[in-house]
C-alpha atoms as a PDB file:
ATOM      1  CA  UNK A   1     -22.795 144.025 131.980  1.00  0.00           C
ATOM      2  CA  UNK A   2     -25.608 144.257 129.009  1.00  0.00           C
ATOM      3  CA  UNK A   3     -25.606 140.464 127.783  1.00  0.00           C
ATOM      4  CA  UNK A   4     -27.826 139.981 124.426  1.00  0.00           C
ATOM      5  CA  UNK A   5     -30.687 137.728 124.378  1.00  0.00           C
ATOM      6  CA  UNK A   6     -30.649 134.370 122.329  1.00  0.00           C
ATOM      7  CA  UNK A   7     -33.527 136.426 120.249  1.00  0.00           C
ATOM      8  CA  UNK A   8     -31.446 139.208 119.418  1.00  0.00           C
ATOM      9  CA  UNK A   9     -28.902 137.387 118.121  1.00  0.00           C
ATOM     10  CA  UNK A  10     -29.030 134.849 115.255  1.00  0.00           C
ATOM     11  CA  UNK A  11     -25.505 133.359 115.899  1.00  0.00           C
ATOM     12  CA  UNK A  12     -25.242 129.985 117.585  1.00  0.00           C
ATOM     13  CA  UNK A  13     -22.924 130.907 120.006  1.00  0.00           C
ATOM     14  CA  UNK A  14     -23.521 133.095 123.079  1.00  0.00           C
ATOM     15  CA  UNK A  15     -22.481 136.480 121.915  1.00  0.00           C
ATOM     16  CA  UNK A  16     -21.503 138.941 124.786  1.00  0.00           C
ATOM     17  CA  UNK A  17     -21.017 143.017 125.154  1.00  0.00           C
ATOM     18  CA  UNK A  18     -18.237 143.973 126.924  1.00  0.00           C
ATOM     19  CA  UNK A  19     -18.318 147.185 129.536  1.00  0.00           C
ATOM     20  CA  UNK A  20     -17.928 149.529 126.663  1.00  0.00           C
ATOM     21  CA  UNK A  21     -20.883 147.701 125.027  1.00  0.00           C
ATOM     22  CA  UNK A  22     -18.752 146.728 121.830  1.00  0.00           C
ATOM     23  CA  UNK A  23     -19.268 142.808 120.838  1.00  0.00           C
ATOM     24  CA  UNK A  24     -17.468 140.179 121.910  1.00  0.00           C
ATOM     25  CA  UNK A  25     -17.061 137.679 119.427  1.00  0.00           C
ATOM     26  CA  UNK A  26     -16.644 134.193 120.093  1.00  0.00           C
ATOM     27  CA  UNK A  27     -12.920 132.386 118.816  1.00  0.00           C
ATOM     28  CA  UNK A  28     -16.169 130.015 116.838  1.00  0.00           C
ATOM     29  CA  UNK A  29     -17.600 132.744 114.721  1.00  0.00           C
ATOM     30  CA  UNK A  30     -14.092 134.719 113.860  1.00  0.00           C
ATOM     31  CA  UNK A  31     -13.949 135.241 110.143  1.00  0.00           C
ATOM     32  CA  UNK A  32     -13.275 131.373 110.550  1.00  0.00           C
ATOM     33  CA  UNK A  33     -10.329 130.475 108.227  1.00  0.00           C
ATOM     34  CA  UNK A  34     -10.126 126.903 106.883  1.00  0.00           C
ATOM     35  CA  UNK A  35      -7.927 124.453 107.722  1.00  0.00           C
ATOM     36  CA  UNK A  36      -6.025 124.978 104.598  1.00  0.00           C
ATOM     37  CA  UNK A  37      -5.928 128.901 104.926  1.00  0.00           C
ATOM     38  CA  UNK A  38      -4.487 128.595 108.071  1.00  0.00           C
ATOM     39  CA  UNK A  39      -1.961 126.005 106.909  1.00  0.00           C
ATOM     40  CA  UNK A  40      -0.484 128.347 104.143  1.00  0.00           C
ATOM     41  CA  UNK A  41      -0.492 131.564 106.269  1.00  0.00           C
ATOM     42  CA  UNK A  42       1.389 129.706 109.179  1.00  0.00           C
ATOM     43  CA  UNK A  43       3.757 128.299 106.308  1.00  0.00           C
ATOM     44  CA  UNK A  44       4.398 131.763 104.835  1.00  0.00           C
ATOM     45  CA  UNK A  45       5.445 132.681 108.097  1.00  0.00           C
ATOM     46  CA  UNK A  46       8.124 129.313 107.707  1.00  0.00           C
ATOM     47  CA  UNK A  47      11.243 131.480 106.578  1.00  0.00           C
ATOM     48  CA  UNK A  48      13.117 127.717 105.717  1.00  0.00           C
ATOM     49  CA  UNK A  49       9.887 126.372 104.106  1.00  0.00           C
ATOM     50  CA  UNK A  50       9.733 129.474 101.914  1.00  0.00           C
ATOM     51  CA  UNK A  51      13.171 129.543 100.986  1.00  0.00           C
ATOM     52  CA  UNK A  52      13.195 125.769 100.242  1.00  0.00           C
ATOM     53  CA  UNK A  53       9.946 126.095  97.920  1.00  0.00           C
ATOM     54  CA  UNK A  54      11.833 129.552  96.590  1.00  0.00           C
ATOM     55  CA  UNK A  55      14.875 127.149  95.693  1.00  0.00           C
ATOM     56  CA  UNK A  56      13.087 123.984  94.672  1.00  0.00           C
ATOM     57  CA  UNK A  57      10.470 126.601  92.262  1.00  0.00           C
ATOM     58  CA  UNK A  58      13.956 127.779  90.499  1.00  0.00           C
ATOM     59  CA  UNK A  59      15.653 124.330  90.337  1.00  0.00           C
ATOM     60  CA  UNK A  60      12.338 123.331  88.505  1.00  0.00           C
ATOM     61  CA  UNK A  61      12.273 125.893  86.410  1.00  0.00           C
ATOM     62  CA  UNK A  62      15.886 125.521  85.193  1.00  0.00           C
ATOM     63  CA  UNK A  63      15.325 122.253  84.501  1.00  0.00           C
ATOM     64  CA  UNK A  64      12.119 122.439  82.191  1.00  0.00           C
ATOM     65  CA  UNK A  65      14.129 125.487  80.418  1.00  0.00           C
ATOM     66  CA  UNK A  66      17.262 123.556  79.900  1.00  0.00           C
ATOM     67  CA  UNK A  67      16.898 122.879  75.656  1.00  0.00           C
ATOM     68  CA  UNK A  68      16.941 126.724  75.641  1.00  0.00           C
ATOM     69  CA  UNK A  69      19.832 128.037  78.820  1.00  0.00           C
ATOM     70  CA  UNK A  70      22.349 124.696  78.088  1.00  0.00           C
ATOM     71  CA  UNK A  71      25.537 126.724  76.731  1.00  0.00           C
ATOM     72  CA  UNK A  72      26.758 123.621  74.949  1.00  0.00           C
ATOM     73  CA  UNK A  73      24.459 120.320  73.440  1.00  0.00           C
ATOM     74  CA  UNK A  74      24.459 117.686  76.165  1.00  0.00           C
ATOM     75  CA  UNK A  75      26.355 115.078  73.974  1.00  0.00           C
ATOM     76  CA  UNK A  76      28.873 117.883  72.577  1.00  0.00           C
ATOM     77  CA  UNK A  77      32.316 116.626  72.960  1.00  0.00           C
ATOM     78  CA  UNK A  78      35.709 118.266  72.885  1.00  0.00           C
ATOM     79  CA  UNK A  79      38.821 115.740  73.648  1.00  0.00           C
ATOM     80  CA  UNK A  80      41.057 118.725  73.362  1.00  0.00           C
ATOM     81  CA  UNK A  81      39.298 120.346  76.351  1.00  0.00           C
ATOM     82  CA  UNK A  82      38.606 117.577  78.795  1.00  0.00           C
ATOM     83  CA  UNK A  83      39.016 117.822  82.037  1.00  0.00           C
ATOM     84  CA  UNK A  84      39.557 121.538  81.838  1.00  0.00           C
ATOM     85  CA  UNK A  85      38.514 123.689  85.497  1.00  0.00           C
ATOM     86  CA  UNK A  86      36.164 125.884  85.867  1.00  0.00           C
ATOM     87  CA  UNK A  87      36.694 129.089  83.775  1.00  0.00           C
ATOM     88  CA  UNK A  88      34.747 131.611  81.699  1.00  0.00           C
ATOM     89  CA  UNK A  89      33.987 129.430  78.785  1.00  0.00           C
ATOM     90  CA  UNK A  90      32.934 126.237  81.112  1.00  0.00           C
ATOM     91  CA  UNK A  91      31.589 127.564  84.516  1.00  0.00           C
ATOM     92  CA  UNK A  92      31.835 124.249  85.940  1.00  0.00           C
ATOM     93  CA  UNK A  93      34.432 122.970  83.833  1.00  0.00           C
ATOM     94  CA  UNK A  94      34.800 119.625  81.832  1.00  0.00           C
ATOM     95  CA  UNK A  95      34.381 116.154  82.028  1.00  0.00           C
ATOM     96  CA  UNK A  96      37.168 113.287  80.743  1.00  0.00           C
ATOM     97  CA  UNK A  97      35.126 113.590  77.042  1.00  0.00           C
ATOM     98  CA  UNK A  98      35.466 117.188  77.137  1.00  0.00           C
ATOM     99  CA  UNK A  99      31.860 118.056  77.454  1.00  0.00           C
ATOM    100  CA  UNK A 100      30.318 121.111  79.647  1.00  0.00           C
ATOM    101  CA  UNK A 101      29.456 120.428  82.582  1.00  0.00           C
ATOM    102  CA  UNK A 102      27.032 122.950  83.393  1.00  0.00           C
ATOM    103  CA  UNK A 103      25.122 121.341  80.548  1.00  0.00           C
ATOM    104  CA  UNK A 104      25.094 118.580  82.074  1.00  0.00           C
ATOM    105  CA  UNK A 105      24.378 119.042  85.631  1.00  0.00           C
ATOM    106  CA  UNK A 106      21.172 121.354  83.786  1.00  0.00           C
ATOM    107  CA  UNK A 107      20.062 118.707  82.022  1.00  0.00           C
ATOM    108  CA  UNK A 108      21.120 115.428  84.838  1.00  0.00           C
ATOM    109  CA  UNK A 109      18.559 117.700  87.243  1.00  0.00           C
ATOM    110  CA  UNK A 110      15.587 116.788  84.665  1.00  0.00           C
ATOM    111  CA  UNK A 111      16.476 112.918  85.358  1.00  0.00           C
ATOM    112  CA  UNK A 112      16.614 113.575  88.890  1.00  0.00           C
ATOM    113  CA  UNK A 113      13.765 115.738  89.455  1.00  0.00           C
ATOM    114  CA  UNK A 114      11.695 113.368  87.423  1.00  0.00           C
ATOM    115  CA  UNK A 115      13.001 110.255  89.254  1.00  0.00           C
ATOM    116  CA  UNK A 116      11.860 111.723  92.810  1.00  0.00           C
ATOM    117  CA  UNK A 117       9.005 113.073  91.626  1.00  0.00           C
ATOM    118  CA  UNK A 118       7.491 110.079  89.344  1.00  0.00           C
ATOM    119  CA  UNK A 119       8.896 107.161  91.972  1.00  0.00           C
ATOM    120  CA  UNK A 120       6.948 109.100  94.663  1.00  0.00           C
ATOM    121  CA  UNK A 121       3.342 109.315  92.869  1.00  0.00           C
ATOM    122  CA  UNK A 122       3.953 105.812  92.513  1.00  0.00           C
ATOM    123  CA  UNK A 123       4.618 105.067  96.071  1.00  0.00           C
ATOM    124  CA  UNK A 124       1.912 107.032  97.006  1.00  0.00           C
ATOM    125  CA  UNK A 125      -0.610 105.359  94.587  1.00  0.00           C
ATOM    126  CA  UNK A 126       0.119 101.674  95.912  1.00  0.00           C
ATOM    127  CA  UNK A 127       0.255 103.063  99.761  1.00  0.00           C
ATOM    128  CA  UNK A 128      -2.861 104.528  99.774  1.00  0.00           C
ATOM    129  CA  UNK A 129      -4.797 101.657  98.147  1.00  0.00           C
ATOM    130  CA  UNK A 130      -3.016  99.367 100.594  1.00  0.00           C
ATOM    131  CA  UNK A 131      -3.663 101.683 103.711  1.00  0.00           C
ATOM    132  CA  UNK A 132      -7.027 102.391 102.687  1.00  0.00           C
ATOM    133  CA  UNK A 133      -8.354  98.907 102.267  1.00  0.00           C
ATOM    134  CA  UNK A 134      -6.356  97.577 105.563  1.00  0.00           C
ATOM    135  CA  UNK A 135      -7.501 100.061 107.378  1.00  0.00           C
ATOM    136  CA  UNK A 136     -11.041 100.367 106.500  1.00  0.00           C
ATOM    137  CA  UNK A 137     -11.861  96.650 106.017  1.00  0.00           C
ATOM    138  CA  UNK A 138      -9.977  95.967 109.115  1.00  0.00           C
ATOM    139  CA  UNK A 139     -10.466  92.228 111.174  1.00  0.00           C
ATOM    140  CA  UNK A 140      -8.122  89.408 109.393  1.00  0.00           C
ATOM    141  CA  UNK A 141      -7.830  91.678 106.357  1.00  0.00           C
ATOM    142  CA  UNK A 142      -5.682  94.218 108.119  1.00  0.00           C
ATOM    143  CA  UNK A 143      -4.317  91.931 109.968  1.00  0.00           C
ATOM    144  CA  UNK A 144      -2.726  90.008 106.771  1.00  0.00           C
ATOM    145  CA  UNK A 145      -1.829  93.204 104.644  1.00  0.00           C
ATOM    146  CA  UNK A 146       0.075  94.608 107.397  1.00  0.00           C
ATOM    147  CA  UNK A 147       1.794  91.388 107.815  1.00  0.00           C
ATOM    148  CA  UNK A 148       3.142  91.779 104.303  1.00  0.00           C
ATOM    149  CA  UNK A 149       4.037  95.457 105.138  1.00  0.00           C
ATOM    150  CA  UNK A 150       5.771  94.105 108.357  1.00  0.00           C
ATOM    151  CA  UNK A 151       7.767  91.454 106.346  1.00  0.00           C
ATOM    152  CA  UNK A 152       8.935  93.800 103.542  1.00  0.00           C
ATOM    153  CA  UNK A 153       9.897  96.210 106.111  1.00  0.00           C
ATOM    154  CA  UNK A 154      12.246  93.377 107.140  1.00  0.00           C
ATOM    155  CA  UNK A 155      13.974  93.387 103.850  1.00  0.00           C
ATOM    156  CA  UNK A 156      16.819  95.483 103.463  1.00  0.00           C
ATOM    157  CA  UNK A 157      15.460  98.470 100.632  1.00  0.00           C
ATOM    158  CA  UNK A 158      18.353  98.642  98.983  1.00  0.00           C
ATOM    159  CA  UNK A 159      18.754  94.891  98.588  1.00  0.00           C
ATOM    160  CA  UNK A 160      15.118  94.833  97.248  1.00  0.00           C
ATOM    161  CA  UNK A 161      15.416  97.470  94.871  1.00  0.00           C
ATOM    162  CA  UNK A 162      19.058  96.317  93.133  1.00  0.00           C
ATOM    163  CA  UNK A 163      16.444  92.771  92.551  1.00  0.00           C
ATOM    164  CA  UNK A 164      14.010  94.463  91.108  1.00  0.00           C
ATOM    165  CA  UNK A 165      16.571  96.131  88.735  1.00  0.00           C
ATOM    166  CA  UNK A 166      18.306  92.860  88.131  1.00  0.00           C
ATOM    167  CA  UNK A 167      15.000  91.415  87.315  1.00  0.00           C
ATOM    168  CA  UNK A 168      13.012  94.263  85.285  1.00  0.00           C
ATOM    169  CA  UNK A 169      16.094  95.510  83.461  1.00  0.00           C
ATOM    170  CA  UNK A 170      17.905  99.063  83.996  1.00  0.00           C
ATOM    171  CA  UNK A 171      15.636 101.389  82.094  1.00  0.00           C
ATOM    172  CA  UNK A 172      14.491 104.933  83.683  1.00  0.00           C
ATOM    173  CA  UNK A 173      10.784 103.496  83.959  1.00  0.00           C
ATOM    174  CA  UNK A 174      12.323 100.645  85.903  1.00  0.00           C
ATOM    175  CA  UNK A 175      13.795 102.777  88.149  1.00  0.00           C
ATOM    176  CA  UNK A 176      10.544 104.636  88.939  1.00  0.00           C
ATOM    177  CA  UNK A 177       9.088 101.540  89.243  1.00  0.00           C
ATOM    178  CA  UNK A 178      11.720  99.964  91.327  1.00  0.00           C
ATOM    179  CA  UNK A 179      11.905 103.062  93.919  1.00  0.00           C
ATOM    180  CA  UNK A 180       8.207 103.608  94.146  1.00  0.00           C
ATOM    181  CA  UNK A 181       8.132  99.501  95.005  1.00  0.00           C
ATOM    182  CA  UNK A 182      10.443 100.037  97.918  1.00  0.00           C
ATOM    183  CA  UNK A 183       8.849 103.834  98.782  1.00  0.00           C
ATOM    184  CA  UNK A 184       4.634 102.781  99.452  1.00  0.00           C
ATOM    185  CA  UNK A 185       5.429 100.935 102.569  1.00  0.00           C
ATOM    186  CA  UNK A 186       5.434 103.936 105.289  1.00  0.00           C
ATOM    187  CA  UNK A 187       2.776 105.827 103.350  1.00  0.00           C
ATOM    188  CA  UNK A 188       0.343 103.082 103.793  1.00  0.00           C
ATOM    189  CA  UNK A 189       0.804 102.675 107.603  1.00  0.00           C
ATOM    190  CA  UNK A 190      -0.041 106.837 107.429  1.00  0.00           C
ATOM    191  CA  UNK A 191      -2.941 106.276 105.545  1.00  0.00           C
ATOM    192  CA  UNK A 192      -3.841 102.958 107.567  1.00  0.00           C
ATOM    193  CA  UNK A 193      -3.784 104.910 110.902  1.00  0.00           C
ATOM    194  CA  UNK A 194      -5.690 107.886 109.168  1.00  0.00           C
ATOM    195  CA  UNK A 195      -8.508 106.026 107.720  1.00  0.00           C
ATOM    196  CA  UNK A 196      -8.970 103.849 111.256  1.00  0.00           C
ATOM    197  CA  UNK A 197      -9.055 107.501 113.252  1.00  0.00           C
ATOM    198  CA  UNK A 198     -11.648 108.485 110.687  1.00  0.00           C
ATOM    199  CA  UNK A 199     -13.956 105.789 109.696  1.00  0.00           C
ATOM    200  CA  UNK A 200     -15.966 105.693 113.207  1.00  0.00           C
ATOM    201  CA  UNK A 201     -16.551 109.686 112.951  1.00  0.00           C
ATOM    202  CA  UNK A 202     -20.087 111.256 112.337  1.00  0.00           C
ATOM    203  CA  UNK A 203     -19.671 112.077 109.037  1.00  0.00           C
ATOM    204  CA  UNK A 204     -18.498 109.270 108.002  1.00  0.00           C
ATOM    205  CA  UNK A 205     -21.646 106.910 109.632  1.00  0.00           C
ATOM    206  CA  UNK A 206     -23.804 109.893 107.973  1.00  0.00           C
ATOM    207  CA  UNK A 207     -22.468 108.372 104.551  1.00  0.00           C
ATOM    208  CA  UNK A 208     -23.090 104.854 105.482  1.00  0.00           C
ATOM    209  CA  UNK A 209     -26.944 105.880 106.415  1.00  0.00           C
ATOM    210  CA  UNK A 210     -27.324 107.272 103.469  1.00  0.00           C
ATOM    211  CA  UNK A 211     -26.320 104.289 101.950  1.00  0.00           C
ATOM    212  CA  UNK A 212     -23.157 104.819 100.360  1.00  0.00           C
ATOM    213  CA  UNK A 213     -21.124 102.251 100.175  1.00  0.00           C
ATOM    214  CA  UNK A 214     -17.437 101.713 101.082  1.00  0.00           C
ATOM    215  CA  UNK A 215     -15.753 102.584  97.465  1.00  0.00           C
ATOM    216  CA  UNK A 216     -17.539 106.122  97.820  1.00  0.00           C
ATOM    217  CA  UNK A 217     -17.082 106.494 101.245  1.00  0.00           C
ATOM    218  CA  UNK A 218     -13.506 105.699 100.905  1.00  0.00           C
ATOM    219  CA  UNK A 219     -13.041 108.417  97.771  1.00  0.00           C
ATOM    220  CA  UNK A 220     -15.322 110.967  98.562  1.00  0.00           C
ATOM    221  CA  UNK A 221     -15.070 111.785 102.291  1.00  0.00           C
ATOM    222  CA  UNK A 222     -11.979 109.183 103.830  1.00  0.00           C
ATOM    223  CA  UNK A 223      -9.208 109.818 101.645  1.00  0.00           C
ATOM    224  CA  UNK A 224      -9.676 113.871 101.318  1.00  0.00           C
ATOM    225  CA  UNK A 225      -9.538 114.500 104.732  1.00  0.00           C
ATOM    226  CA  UNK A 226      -6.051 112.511 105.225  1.00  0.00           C
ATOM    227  CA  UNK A 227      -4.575 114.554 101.932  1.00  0.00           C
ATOM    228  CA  UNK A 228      -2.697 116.571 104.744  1.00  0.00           C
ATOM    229  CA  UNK A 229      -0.510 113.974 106.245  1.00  0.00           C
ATOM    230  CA  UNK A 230       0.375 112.410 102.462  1.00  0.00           C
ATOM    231  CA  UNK A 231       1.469 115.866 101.208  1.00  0.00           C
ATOM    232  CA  UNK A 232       3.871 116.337 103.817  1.00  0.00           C
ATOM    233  CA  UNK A 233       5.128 112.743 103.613  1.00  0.00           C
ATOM    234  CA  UNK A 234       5.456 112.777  99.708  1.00  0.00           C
ATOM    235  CA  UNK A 235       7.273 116.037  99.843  1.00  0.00           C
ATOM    236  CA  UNK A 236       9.798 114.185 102.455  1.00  0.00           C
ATOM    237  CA  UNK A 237      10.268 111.237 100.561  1.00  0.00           C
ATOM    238  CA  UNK A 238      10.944 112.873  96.986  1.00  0.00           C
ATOM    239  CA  UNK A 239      14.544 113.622  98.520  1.00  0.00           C
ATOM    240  CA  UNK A 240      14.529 109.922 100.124  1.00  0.00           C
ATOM    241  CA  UNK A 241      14.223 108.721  96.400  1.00  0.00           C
ATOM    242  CA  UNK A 242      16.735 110.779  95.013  1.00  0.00           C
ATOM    243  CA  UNK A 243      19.589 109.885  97.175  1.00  0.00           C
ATOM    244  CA  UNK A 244      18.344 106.251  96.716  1.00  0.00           C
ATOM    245  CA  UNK A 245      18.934 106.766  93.121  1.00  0.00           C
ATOM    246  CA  UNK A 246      22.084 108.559  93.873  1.00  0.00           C
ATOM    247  CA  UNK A 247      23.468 105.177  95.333  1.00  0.00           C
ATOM    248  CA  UNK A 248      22.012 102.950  92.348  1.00  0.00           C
ATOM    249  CA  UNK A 249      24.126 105.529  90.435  1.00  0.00           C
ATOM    250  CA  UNK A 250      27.236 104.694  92.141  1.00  0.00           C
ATOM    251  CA  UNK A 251      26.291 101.308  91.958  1.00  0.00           C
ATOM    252  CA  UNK A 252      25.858 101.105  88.423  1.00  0.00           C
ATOM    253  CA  UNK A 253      22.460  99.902  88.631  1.00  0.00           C
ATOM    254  CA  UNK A 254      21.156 103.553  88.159  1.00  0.00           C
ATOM    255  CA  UNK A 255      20.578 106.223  84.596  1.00  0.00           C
ATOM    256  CA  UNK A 256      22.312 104.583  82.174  1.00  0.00           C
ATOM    257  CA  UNK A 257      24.666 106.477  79.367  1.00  0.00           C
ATOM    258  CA  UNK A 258      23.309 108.409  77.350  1.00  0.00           C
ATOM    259  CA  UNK A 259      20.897 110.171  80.082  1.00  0.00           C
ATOM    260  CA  UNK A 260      22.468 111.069  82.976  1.00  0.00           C
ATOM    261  CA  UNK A 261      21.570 112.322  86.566  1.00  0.00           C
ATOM    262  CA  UNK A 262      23.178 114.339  89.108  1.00  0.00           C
ATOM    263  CA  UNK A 263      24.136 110.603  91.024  1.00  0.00           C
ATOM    264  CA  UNK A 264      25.596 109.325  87.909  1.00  0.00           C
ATOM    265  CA  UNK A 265      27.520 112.302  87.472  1.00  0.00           C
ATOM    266  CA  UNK A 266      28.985 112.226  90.738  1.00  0.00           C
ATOM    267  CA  UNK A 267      29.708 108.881  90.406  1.00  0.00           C
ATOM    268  CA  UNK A 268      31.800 109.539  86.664  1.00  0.00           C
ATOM    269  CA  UNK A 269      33.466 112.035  89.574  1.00  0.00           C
ATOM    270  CA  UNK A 270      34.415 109.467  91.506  1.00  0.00           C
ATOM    271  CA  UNK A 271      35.767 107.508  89.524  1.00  0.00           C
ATOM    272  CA  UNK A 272      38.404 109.738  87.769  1.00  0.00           C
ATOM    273  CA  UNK A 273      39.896 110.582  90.892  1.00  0.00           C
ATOM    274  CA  UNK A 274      43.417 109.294  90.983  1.00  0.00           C
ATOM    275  CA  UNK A 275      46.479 110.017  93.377  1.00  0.00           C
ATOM    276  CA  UNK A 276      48.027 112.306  90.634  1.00  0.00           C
ATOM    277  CA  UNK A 277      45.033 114.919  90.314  1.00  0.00           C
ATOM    278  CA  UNK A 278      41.863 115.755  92.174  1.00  0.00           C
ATOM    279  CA  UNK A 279      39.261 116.777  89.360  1.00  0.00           C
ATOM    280  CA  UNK A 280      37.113 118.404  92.510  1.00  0.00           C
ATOM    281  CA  UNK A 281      34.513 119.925  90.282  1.00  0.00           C
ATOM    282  CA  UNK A 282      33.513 116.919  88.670  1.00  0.00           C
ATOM    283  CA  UNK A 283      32.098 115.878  92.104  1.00  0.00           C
ATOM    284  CA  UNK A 284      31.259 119.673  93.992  1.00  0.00           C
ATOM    285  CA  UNK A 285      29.025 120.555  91.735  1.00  0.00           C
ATOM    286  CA  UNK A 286      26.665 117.840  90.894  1.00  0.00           C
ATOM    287  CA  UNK A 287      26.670 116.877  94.826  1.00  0.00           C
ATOM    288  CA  UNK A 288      26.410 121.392  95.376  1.00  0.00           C
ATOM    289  CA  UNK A 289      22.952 120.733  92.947  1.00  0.00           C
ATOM    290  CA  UNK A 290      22.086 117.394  94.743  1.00  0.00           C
ATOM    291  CA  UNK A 291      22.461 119.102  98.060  1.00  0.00           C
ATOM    292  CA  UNK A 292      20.414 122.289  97.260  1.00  0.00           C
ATOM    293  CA  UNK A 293      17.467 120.068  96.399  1.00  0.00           C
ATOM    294  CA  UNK A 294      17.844 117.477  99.156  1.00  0.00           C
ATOM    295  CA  UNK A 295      17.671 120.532 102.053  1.00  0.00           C
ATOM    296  CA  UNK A 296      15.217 122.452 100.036  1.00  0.00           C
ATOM    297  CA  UNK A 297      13.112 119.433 100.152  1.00  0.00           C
ATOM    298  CA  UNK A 298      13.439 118.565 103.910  1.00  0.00           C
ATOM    299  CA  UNK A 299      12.998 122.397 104.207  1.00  0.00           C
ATOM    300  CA  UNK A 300       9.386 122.293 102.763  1.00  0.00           C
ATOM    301  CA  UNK A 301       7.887 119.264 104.229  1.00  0.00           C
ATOM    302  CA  UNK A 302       9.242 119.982 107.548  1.00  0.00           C
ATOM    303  CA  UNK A 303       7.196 123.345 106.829  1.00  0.00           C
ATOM    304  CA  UNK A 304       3.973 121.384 105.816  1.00  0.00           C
ATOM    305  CA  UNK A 305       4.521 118.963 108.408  1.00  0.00           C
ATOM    306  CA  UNK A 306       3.886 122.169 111.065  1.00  0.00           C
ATOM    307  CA  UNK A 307       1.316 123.932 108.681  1.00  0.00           C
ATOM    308  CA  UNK A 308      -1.043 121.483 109.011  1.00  0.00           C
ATOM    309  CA  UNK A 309      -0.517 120.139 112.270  1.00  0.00           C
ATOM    310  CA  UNK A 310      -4.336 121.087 113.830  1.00  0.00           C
ATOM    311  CA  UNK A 311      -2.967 121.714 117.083  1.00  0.00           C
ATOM    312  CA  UNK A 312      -1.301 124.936 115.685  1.00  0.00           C
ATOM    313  CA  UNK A 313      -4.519 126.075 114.200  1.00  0.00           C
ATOM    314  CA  UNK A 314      -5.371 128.279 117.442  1.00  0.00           C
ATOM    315  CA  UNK A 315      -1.755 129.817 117.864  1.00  0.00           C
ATOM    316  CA  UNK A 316      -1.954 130.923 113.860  1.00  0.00           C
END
């Protein structure tokens, strides 16, 4: 078998001809893909993780466009027409003041969108500062921040989140603020284990020789190369938030009147359910919307979660 010569060749891997004499190309020198291009072709190939981004894209755009698709004004009301089914001049019916509520489950998915979304950033702001520092400090430093990590974890969420309500007052930035409070805790055990599998690695001591110090260590080569894991955790953890403020909803600690989410408005549902009549649609199709996003959600980080798991890379 013809083998060429280190000299003939100006690749760093061995580079052999096969009996034919065509070139064998190592699996190192393939039109080498990054990380992240092999992360979004093996997630196109995710038929759920598509669909769920397909679904959650639409939701979102439905939302933002709700001023101009509503049918009715969100605070129209009709008390000749309440509680009226679903028909061709209310799709999803009406509520006990006679409003639409199509118009209202369009514009209770802004509140709810906007709650997972915003609560999350926040969570993931405070957990990677906490991870990062705990993890790359390390000694009696880690040792007490994931104490405090270990002792919150101990505290029922829930319980923590209807004090910090009490205590900050039921507004909609409370409520981001609240969720993302209770929210940061996993995410910076992630980032903690991350940033202690990373900080010994050659690149990383390259940085120090150089003399950077820890701040730009920490932002310019650390944190990038964990952005992997914290995308696929954030996307999990929008839906997390949004059932948590789902329950505040029902609880009474959640969007206050006259804003409105798809919790709250499965909680008015709830409550106007008597043994006389079952108004079903007051309750289908907010939890129908809630639902939709929930799975769509789960759908798509389970499909990032496998994406960019490295040992795929070589099966992509």
């Amino acid at each position: 078998m013809p083998t060429l010569t280190p000299e003939s060749s100006s690749a760093k891997a061995p580079v052999q001809a096969d009996a034919a004499g065509r070139l064998a190309v190592p699996a190192v020198a393939r039109a080498g893909a990054s990380l992240w291009r092999d992360a979004w072709r093996r997630l196109l190939r995710n038929r759920a993780a598509v669909f769920g981004a397909v679904v959650i894209a639409f939701l979102i755009a439905i939302c933002l466009a709700t001023p101009y698709l509503a049918p009715y004004s969100d605070e129209e009301q009709d008390f000749a027409a309440q509680f009226q089914p679903p028909s061709a001049k209310h799709l999803f019916g009406t509520d006990i003041k006679g409003r639409d509520l199509l118009t209202r489950v369009m514009y209770g998915g802004r509140i709810s969108l906007a709650v997972g979304v915003v609560a999350t950033f926040v969570s993931m702001l405070i957990g990677i500062a906490w991870g990062s520092v705990a993890g790359y400090v390390g000694g009696r430093t880690d040792e007490v921040m994931m104490r405090i990590v270990d002792i919150l974890y101990s505290i029922p969420f829930i319980f923590f989140v209807i004090l910090l309500m009490l205590y900050l007052g039921r507004s909609l930035v409370n409520i981001f603020l609240a969720l993302g409070a209770v929210q940061w805790l996993t995410m910076s055990r992630i980032v903690r284990g991350q940033i202690l599998s990373l900080k010994h690695k050659e690149f990383v001591e390259a940085s120090r020789a150089l003399g950077a110090g820890p701040a730009r260590v920490l932002t310019s080569h650390l944190i990038p190369n964990l952005l992997g894991p914290v995308i696929v955790y954030a996307t999990l953890t929008v839906p997390m938030v949004m059932l948590e403020e789902a329950f505040l909803s029902f609880l009474g600690l959640g969007v206050q009147a006259p804003r409105t989410s798809w919790g709250s408005l499965a909680a008015d549902g709830a409550a106007n359910i008597n043994p006389v009549r079952i108004y079903w649609w007051l309750i289908v199709f907010p939890g129908m919307a809630l639902a939709a996003t929930l799975f769509s959600l789960n759908f798509l980080g389970d499909g990032l979660r496998d994406a960019l798991d490295p040992q795929l890379k070589d099966k992509a």
